[in-house]
PDB file of N, CA and C in Angstrom:
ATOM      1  N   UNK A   1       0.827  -1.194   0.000  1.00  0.00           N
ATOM      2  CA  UNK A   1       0.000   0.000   0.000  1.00  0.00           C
ATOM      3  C   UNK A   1       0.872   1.259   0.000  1.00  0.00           C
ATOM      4  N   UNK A   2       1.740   1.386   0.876  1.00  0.00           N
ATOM      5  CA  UNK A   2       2.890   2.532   1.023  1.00  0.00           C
ATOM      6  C   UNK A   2       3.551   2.531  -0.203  1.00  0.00           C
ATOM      7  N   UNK A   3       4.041   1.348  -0.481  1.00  0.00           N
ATOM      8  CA  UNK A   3       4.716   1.253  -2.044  1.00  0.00           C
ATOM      9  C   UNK A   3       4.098   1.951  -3.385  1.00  0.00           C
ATOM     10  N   UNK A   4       2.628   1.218  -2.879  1.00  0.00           N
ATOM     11  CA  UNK A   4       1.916   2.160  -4.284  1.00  0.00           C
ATOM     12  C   UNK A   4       1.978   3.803  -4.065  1.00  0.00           C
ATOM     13  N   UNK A   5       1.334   4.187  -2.742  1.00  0.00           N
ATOM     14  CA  UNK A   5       1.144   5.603  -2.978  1.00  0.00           C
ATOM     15  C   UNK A   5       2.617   5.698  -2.969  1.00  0.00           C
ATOM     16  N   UNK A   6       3.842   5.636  -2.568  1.00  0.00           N
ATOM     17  CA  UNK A   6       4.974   6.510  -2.981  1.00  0.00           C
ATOM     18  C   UNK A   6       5.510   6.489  -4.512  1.00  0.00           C
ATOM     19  N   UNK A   7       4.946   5.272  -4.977  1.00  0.00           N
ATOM     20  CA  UNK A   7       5.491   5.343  -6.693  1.00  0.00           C
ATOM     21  C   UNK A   7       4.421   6.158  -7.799  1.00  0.00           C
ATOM     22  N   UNK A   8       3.109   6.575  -7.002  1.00  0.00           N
ATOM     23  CA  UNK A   8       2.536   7.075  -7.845  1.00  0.00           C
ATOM     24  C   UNK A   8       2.923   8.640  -8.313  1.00  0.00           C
ATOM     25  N   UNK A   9       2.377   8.900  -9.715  1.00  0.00           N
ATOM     26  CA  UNK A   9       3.115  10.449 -10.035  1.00  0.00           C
ATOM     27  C   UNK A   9       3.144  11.557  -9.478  1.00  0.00           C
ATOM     28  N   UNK A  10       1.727  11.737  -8.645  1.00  0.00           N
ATOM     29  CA  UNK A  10       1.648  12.877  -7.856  1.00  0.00           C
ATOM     30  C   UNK A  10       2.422  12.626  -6.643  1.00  0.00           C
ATOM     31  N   UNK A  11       2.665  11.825  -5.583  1.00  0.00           N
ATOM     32  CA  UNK A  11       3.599  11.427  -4.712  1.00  0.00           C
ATOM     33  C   UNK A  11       5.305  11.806  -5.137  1.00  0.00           C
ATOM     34  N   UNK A  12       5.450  10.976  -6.150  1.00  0.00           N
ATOM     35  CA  UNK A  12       7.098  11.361  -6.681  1.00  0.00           C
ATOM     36  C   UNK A  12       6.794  12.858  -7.359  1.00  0.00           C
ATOM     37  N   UNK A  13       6.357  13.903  -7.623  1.00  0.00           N
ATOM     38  CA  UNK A  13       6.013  14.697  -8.053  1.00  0.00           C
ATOM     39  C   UNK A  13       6.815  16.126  -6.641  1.00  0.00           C
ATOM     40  N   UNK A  14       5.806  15.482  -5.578  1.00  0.00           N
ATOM     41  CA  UNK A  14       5.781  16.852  -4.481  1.00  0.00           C
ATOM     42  C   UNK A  14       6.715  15.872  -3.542  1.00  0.00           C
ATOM     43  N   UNK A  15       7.334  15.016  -3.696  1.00  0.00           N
ATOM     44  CA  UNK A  15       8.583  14.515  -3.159  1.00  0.00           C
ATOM     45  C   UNK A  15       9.808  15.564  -3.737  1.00  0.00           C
ATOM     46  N   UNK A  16      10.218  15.227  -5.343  1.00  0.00           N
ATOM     47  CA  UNK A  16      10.647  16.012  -5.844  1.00  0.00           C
ATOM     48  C   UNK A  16      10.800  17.125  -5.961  1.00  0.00           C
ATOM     49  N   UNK A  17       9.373  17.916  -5.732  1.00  0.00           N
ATOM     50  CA  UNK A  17       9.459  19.266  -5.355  1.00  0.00           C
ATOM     51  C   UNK A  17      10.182  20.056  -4.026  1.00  0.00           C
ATOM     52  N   UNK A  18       9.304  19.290  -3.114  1.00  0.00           N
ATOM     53  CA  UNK A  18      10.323  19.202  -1.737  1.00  0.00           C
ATOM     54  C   UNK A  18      12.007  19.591  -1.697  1.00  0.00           C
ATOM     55  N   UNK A  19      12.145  18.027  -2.486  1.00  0.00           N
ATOM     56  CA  UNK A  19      13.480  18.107  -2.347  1.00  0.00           C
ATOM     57  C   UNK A  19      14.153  19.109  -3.075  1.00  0.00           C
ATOM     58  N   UNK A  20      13.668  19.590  -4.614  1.00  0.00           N
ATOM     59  CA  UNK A  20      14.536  20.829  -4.774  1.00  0.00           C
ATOM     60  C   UNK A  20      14.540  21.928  -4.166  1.00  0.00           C
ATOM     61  N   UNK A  21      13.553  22.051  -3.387  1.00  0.00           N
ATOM     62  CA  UNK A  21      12.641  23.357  -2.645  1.00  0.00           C
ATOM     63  C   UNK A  21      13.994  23.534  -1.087  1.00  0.00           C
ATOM     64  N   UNK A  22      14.342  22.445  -0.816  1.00  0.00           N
ATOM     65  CA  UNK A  22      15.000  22.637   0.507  1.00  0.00           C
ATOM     66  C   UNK A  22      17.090  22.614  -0.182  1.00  0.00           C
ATOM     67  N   UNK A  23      16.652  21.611  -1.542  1.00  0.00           N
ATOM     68  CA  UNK A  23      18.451  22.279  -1.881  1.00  0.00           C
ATOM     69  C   UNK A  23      18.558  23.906  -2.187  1.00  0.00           C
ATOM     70  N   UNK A  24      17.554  24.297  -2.646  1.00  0.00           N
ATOM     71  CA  UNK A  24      17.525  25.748  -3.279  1.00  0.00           C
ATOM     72  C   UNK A  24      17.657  26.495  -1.865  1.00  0.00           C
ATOM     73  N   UNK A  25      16.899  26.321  -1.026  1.00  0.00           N
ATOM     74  CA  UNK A  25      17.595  27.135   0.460  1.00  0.00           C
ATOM     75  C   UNK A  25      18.179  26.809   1.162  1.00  0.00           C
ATOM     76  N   UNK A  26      19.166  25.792   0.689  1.00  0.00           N
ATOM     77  CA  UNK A  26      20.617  25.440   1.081  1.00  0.00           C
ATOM     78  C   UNK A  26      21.422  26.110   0.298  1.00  0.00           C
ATOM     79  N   UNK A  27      21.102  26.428  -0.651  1.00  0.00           N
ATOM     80  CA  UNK A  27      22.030  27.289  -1.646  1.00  0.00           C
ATOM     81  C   UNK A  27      22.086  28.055  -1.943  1.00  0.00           C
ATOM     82  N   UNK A  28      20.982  29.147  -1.179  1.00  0.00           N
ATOM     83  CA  UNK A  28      21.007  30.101  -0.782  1.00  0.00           C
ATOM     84  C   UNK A  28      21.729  31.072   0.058  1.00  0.00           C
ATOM     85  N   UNK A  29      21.632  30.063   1.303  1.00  0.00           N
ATOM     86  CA  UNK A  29      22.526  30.386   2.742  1.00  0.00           C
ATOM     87  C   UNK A  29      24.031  29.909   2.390  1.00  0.00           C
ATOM     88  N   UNK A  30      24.270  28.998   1.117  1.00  0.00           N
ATOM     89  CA  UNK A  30      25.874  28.412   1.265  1.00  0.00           C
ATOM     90  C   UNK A  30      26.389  29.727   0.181  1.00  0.00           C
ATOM     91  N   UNK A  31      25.909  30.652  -0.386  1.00  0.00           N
ATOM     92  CA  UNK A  31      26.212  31.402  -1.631  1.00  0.00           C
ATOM     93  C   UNK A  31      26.376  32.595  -1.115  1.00  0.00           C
ATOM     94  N   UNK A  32      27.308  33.087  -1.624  1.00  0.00           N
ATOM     95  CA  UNK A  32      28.091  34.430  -1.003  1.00  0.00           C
ATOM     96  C   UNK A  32      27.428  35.583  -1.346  1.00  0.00           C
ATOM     97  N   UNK A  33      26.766  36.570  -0.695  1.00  0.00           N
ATOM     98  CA  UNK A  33      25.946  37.876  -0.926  1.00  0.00           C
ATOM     99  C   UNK A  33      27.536  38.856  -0.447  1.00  0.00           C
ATOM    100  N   UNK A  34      28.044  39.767  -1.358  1.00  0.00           N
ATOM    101  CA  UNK A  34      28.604  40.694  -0.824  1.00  0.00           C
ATOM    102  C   UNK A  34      28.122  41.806  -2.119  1.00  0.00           C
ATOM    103  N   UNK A  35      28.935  42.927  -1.103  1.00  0.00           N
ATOM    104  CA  UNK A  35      28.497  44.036  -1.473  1.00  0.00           C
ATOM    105  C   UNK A  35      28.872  44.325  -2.739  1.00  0.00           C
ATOM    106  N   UNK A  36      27.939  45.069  -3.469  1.00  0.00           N
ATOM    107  CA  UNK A  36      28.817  45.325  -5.409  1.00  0.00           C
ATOM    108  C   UNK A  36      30.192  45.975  -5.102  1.00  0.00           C
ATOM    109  N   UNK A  37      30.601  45.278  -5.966  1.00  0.00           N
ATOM    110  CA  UNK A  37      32.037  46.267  -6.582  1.00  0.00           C
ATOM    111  C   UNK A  37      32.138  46.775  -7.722  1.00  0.00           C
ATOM    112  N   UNK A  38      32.776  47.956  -7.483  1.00  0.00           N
ATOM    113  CA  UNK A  38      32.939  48.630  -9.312  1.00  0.00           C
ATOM    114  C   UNK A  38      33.704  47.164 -10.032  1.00  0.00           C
ATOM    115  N   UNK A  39      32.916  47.092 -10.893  1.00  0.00           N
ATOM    116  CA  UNK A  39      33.217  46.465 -12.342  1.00  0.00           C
ATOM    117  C   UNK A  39      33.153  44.854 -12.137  1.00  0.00           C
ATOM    118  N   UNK A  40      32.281  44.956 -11.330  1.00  0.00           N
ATOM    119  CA  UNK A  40      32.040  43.504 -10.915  1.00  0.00           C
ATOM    120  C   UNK A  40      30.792  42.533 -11.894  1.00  0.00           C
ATOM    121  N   UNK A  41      29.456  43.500 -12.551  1.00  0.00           N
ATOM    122  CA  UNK A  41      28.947  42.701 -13.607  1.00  0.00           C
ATOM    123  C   UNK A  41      29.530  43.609 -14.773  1.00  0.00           C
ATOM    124  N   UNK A  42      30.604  44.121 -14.863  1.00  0.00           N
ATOM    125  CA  UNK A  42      31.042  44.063 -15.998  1.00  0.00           C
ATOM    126  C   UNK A  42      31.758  42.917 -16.801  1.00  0.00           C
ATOM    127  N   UNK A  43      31.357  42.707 -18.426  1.00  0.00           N
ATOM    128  CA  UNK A  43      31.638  41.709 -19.096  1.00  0.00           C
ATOM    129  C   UNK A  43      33.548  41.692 -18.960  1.00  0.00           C
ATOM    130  N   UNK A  44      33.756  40.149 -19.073  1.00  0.00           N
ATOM    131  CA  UNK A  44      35.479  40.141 -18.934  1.00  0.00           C
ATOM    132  C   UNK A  44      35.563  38.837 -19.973  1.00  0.00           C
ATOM    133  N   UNK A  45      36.325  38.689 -20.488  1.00  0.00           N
ATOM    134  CA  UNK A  45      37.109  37.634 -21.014  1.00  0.00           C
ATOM    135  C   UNK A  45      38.573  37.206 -20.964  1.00  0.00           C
ATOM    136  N   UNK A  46      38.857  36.180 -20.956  1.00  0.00           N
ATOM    137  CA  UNK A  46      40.554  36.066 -21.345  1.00  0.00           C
ATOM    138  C   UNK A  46      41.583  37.058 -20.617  1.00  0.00           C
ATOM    139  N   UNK A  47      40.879  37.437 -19.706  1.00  0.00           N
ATOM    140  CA  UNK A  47      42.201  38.886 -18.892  1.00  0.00           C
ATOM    141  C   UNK A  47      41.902  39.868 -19.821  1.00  0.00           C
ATOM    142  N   UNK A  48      40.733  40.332 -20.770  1.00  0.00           N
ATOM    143  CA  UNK A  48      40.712  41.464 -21.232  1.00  0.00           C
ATOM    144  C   UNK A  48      38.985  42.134 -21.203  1.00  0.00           C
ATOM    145  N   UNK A  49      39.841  43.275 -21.186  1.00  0.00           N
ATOM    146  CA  UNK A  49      37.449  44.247 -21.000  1.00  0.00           C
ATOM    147  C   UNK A  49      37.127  44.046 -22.137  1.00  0.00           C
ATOM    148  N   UNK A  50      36.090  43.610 -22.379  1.00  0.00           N
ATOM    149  CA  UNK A  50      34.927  43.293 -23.460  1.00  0.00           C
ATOM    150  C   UNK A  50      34.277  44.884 -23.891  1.00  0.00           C
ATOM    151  N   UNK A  51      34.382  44.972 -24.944  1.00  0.00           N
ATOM    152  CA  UNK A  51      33.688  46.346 -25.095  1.00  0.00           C
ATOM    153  C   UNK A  51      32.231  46.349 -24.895  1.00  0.00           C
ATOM    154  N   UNK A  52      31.304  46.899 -24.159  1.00  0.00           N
ATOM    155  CA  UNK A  52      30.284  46.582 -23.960  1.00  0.00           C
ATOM    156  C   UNK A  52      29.017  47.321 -25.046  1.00  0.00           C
ATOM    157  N   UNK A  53      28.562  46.361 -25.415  1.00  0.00           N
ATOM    158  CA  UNK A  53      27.458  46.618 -26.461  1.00  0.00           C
ATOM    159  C   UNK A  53      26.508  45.383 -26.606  1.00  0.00           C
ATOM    160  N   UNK A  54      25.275  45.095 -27.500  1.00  0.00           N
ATOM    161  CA  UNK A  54      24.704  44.090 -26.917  1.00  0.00           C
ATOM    162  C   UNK A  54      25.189  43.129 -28.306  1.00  0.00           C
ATOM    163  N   UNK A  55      25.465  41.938 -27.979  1.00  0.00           N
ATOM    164  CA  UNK A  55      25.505  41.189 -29.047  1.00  0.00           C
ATOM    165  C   UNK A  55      24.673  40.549 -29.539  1.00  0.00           C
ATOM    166  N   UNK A  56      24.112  40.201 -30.994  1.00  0.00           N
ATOM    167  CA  UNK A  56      22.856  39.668 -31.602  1.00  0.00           C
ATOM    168  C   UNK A  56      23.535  38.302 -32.218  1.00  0.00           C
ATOM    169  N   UNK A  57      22.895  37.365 -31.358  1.00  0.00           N
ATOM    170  CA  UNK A  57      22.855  35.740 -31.300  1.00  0.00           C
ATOM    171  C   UNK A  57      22.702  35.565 -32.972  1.00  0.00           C
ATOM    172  N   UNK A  58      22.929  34.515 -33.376  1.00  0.00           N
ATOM    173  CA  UNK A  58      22.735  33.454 -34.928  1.00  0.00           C
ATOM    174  C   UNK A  58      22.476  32.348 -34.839  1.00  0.00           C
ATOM    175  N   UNK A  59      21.132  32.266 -34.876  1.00  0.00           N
ATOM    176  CA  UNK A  59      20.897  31.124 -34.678  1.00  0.00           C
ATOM    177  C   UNK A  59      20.274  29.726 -35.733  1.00  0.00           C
ATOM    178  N   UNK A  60      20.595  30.676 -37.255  1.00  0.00           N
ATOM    179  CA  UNK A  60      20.544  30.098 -38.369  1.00  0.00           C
ATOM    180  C   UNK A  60      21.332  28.630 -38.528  1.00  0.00           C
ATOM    181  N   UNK A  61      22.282  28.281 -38.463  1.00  0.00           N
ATOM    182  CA  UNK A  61      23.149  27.222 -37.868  1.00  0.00           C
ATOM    183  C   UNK A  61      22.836  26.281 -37.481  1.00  0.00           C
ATOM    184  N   UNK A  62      21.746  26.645 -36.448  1.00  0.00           N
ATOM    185  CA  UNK A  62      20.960  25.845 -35.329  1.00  0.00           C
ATOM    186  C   UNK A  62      20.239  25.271 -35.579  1.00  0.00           C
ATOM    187  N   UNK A  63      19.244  25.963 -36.663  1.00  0.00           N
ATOM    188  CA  UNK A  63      17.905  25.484 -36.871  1.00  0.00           C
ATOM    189  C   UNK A  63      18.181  24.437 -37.562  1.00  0.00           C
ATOM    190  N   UNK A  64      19.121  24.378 -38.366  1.00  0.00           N
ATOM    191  CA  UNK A  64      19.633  23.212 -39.552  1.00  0.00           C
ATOM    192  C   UNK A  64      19.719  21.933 -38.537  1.00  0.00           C
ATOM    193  N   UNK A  65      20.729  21.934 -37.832  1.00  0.00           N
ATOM    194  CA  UNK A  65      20.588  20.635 -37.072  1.00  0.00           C
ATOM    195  C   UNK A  65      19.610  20.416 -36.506  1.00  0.00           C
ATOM    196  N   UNK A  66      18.876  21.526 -35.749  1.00  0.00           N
ATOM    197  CA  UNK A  66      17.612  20.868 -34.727  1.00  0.00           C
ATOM    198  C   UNK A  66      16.789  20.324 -35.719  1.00  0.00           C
ATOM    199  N   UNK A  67      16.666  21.031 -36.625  1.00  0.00           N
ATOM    200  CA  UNK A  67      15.200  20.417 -37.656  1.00  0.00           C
ATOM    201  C   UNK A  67      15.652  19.166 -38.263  1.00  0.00           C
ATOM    202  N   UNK A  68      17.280  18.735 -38.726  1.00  0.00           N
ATOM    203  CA  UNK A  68      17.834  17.387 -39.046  1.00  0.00           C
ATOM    204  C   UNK A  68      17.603  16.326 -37.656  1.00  0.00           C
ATOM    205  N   UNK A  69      17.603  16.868 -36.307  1.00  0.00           N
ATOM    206  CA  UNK A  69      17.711  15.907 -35.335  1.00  0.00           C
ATOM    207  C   UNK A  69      16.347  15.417 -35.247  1.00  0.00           C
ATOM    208  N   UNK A  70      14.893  16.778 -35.623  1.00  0.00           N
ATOM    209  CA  UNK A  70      13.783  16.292 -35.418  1.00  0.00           C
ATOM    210  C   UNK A  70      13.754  15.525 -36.265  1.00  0.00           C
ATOM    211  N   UNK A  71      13.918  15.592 -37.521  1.00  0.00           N
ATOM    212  CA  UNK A  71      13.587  14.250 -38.979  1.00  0.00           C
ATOM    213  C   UNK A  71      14.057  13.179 -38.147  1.00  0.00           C
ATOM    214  N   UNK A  72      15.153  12.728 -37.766  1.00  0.00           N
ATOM    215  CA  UNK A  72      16.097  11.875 -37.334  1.00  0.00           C
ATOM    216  C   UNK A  72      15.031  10.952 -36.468  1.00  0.00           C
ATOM    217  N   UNK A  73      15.002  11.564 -35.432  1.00  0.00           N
ATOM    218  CA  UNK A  73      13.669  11.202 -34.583  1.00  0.00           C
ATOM    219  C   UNK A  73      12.633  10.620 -34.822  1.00  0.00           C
ATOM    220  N   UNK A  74      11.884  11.332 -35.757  1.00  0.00           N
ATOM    221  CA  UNK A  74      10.662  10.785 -36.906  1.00  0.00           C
ATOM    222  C   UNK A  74      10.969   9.348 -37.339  1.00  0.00           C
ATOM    223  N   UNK A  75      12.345   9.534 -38.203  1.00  0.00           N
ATOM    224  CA  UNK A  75      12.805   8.185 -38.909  1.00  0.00           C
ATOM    225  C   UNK A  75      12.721   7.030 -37.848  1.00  0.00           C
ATOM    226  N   UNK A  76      13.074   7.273 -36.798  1.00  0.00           N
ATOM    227  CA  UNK A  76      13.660   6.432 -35.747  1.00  0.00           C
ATOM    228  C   UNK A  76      11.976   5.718 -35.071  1.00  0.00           C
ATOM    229  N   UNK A  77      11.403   7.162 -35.006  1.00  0.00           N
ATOM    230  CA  UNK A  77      10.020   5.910 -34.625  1.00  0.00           C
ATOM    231  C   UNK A  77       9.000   5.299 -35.613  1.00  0.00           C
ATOM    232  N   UNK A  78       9.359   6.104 -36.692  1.00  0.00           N
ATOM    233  CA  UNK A  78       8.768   5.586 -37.780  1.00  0.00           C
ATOM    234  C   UNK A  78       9.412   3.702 -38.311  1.00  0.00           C
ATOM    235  N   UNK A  79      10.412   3.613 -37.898  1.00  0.00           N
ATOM    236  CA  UNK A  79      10.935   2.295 -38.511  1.00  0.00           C
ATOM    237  C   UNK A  79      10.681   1.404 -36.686  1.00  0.00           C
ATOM    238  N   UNK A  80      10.628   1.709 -35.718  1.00  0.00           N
ATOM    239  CA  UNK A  80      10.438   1.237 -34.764  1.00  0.00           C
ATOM    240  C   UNK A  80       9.128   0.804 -34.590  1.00  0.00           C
ATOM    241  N   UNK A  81       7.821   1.794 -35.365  1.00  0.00           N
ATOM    242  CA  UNK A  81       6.795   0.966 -35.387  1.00  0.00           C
ATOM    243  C   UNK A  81       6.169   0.703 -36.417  1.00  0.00           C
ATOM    244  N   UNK A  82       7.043   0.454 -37.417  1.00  0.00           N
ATOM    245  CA  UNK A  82       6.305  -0.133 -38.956  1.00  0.00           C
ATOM    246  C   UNK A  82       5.861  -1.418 -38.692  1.00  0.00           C
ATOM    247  N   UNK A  83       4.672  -1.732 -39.680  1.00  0.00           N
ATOM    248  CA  UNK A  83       4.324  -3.195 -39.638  1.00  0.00           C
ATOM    249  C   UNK A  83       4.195  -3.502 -41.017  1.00  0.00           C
ATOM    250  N   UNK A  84       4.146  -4.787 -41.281  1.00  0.00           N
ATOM    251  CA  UNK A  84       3.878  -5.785 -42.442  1.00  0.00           C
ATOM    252  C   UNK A  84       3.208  -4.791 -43.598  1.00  0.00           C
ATOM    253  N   UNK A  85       2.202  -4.616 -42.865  1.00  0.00           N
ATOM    254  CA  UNK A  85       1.231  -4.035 -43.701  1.00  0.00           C
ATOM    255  C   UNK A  85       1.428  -2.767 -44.487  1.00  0.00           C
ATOM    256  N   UNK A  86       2.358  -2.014 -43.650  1.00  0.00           N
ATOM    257  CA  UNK A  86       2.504  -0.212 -43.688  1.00  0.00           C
ATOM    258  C   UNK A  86       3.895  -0.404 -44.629  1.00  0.00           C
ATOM    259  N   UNK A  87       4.294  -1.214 -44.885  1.00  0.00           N
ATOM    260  CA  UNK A  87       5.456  -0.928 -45.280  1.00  0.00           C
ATOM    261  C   UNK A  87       6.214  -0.359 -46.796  1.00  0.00           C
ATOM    262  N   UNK A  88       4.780   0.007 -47.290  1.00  0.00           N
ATOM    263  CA  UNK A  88       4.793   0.622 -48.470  1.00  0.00           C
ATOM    264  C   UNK A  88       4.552   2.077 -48.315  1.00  0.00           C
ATOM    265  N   UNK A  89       4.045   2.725 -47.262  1.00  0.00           N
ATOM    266  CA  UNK A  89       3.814   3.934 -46.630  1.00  0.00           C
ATOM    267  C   UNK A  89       4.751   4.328 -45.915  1.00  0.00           C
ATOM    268  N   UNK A  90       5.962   3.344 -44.926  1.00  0.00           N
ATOM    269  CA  UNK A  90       7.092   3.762 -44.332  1.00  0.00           C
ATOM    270  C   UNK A  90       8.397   4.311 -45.489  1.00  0.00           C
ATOM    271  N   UNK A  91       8.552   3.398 -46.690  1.00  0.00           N
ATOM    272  CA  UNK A  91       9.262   3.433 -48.077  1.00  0.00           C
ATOM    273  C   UNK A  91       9.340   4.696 -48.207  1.00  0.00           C
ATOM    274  N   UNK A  92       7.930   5.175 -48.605  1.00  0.00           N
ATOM    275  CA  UNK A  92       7.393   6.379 -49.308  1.00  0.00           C
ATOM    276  C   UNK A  92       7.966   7.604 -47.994  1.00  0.00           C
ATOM    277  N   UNK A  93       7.214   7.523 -47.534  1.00  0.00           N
ATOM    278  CA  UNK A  93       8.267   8.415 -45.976  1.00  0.00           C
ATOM    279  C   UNK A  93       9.167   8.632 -46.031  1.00  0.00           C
ATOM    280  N   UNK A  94      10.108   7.379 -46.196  1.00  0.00           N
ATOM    281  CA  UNK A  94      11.566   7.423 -46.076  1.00  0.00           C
ATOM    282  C   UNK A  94      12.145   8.414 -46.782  1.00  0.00           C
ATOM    283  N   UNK A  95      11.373   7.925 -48.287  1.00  0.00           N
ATOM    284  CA  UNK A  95      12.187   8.711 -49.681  1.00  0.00           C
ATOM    285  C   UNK A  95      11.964  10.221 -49.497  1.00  0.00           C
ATOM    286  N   UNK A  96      10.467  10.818 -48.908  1.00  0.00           N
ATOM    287  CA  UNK A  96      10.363  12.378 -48.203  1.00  0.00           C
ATOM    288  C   UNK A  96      11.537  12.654 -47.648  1.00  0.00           C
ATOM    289  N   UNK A  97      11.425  12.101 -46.915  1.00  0.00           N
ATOM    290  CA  UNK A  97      12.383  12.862 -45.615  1.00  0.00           C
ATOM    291  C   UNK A  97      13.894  12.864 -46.173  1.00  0.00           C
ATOM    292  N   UNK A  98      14.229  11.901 -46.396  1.00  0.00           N
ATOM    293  CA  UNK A  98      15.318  11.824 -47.645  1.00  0.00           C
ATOM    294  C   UNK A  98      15.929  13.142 -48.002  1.00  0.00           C
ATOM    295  N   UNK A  99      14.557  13.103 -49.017  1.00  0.00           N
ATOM    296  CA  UNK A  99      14.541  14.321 -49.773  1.00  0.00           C
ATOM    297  C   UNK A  99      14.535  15.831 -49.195  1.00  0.00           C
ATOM    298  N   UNK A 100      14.051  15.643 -48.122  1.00  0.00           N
ATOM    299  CA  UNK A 100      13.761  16.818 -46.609  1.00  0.00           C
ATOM    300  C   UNK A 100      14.893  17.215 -46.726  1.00  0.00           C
ATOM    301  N   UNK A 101      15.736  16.237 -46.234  1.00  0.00           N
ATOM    302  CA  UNK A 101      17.484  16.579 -45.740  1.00  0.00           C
ATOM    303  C   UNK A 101      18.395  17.099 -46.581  1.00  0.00           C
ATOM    304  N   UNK A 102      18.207  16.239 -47.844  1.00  0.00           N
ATOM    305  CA  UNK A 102      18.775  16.966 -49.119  1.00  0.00           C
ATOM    306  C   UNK A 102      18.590  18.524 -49.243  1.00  0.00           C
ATOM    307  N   UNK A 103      17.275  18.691 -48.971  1.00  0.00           N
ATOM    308  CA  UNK A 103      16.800  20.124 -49.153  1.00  0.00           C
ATOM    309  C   UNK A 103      16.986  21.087 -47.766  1.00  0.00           C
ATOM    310  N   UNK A 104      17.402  20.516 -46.909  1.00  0.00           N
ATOM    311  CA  UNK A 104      17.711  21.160 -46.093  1.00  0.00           C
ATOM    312  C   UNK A 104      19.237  21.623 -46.027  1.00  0.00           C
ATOM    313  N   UNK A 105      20.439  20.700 -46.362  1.00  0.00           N
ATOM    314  CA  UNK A 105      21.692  21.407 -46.438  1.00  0.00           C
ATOM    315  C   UNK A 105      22.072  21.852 -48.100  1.00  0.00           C
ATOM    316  N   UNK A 106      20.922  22.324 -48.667  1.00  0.00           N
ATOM    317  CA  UNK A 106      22.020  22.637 -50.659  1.00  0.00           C
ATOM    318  C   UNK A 106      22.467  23.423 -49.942  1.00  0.00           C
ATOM    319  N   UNK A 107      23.590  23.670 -50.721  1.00  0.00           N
ATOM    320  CA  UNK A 107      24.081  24.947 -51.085  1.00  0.00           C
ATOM    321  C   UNK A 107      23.940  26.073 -52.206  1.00  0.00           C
ATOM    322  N   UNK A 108      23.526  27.125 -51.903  1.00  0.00           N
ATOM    323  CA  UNK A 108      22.880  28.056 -52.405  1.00  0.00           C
ATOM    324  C   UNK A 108      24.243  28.714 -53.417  1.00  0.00           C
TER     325      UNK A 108
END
């Protein structure tokens, strides 16, 4: 009986919560509050001052792989639950997505 209610989701749920709830104000009290110092959230790198301005992220790059990892994914459960029957519809898929990827890295 104890077994069940502790394995059920809402049980491991506000267990879990708990427990991050009491590391977070442990790590609170273990984390150093001092007073600001000049140039203390200023940006630094490598032993040198960063000129400060805002920098604009690229995340063109990104999208290429994430959207190759989602196909990837697809493929992966798509052949994990093909059957007998479908397997003229998984083919046809395949050759899409295929073609997806192709069209996702030309070069312009």
């Amino acid at each position: 009986m104890l077994n069940d209610l502790l394995l059920s989701p809402l049980a491991v749920f506000v267990i879990i919560l708990l427990v991050v709830g009491l590391l977070a104000l442990l790590a609170r009290k273990l984390s150093m509050r001092s007073t600001p110092a000049p140039g203390k959230e200023e940006p630094y790198a490598c032993g040198q001052n960063v000129p400060t301005g805002k920098i604009q992220p690229n995340y063109d790059d990104f999208f290429h792989f994430a959207f190759l990892f989602t196909i990837l994914e697809v493929v992966a459960l798509l052949i994990g639950t093909v059957t007998g029957k479908a397997i003229w519809l998984t083919v046809t898929i395949l050759a899409i997505i295929v073609l997806a990827i192709f069209i996702l890295f030309r070069r312009d």
